[in-house]
C-alpha atoms as a PDB file:
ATOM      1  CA  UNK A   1       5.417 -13.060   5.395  1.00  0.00           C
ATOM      2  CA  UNK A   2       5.837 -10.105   3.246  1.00  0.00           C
ATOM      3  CA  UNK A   3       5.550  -9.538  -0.531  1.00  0.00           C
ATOM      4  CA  UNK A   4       7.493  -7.452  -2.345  1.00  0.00           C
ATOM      5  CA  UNK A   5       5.888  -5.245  -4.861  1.00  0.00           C
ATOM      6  CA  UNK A   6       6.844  -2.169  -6.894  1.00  0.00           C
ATOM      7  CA  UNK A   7       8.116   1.091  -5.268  1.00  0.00           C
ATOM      8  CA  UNK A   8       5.900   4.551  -4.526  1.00  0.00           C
ATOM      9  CA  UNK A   9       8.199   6.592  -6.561  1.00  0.00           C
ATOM     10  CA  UNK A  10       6.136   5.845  -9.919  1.00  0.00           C
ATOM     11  CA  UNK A  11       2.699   6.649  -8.478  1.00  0.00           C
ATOM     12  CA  UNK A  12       4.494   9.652  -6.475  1.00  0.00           C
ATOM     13  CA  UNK A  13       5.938  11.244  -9.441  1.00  0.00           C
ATOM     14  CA  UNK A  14       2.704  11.607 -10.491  1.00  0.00           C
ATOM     15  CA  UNK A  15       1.255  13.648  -7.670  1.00  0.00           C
ATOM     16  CA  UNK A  16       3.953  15.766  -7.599  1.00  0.00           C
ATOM     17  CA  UNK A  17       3.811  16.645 -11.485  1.00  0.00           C
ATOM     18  CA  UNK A  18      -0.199  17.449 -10.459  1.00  0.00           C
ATOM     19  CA  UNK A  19       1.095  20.187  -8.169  1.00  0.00           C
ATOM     20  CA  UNK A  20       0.209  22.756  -9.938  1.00  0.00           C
ATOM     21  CA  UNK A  21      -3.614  21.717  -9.922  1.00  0.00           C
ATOM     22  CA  UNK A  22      -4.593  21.109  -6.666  1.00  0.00           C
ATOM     23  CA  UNK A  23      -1.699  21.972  -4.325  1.00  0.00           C
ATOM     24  CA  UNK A  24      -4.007  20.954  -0.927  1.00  0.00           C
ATOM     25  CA  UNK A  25      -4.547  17.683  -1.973  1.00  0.00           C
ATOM     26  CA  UNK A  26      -1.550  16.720  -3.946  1.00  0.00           C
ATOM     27  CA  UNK A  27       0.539  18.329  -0.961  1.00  0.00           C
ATOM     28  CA  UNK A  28      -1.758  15.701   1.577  1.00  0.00           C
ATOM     29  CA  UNK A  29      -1.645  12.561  -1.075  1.00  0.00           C
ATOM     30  CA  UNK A  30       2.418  12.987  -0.688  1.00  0.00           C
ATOM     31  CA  UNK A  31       2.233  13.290   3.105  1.00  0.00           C
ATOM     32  CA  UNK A  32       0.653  10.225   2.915  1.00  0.00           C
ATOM     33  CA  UNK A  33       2.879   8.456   0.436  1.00  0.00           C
ATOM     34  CA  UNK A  34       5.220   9.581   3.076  1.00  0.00           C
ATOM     35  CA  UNK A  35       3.936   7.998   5.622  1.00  0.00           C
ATOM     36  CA  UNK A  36       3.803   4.510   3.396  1.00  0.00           C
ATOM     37  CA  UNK A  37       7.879   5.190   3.247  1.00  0.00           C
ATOM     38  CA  UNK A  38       8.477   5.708   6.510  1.00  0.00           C
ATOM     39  CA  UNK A  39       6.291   2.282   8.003  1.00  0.00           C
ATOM     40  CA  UNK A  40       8.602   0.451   5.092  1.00  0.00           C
ATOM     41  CA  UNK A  41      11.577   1.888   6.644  1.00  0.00           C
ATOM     42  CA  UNK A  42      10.719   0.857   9.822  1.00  0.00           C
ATOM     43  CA  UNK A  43       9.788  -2.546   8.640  1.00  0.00           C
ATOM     44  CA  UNK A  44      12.610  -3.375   6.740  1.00  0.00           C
END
């Protein structure tokens, strides 16, 4: 089965507040975080 546990959009916020300091990997670490949404909305 699956477990249910707290949303990206915490974690996420904080990448994209981070922007400003490293825009190639904050820019890849959302991609990713992405990516997490997108299997989730396939899943679900």
């Amino acid at each position: 089965g699956l477990t249910l546990v707290g949303c990206w959009a915490h974690g996420r916020r904080k990448y994209v507040d981070a922007l400003e300091e490293n825009r190639t990997l904050v820019t890849q670490a959302i991609h990713y975080i992405g990516r997490l949404y997108k299997v989730e909305s396939d899943a679900g």
